[in-house]
N, C-alpha and C. Protein backbone atom coordinates (compact mmCIF):
# COMPACT_ATOMS: atom_id res chain seq x y z
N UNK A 1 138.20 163.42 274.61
CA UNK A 1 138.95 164.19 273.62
C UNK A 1 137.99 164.94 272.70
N UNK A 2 137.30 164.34 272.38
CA UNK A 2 136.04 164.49 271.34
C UNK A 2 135.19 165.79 271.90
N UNK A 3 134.97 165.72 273.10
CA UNK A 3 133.75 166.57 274.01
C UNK A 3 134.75 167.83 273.77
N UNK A 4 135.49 167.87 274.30
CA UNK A 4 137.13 169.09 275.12
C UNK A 4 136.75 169.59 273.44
N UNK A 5 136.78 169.39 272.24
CA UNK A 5 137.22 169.97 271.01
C UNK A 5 135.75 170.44 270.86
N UNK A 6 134.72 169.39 270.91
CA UNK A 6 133.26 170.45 271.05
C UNK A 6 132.97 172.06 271.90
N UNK A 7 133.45 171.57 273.15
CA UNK A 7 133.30 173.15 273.73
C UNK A 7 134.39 173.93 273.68
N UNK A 8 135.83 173.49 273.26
CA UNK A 8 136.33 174.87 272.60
C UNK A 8 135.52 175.48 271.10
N UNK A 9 135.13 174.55 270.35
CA UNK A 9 134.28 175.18 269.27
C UNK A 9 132.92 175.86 269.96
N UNK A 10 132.20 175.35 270.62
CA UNK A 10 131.04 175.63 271.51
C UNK A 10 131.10 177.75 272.10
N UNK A 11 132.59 178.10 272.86
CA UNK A 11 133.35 178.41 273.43
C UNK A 11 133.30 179.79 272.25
N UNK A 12 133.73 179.07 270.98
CA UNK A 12 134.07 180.00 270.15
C UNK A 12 133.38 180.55 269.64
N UNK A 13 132.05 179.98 269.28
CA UNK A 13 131.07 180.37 268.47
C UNK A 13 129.98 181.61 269.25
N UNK A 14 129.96 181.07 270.85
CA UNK A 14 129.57 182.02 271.39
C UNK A 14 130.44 183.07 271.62
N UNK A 15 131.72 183.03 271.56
CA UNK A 15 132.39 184.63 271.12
C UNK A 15 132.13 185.39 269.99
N UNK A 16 132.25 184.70 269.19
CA UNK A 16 131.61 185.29 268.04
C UNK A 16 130.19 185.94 267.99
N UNK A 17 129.11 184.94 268.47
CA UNK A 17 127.38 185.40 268.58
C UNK A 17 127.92 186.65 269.24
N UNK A 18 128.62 187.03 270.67
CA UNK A 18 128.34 187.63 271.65
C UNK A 18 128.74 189.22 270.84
N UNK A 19 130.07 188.65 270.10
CA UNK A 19 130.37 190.17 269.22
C UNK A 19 129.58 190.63 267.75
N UNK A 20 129.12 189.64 267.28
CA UNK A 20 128.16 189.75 266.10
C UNK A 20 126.75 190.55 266.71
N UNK A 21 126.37 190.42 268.17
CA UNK A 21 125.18 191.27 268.69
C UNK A 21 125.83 192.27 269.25
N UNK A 22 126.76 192.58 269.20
CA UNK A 22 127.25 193.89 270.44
C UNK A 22 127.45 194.75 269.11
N UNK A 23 127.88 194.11 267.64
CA UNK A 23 128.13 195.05 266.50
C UNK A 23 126.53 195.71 265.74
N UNK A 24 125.68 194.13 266.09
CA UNK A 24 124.50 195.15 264.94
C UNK A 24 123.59 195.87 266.05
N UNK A 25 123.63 195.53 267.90
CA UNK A 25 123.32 196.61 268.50
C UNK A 25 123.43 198.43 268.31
N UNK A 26 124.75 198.25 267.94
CA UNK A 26 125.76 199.30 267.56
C UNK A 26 124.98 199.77 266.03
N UNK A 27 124.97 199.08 265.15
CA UNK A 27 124.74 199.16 264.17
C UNK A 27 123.23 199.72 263.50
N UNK A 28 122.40 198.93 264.56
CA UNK A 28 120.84 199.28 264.66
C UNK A 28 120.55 201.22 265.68
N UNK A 29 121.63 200.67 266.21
CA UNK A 29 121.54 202.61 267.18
C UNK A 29 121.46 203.51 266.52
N UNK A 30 122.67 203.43 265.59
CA UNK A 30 123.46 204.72 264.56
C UNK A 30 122.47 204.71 264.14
């Protein structure tokens, strides 16, 4: 139960990293 709630957080956080670098990619271009 414990693990399953780690990698949805796990899961999430790398959605986040993945869009937090795709924005200051973006951000560093301009």
């Amino acid at each position: 139960m414990f693990l399953r709630k780690l990698l949805s957080l796990v899961d999430c956080l790398l959605m986040v990293y993945h869009r937090v670098m795709s924005g200051l990619r973006k951000f560093s271009s301009a």
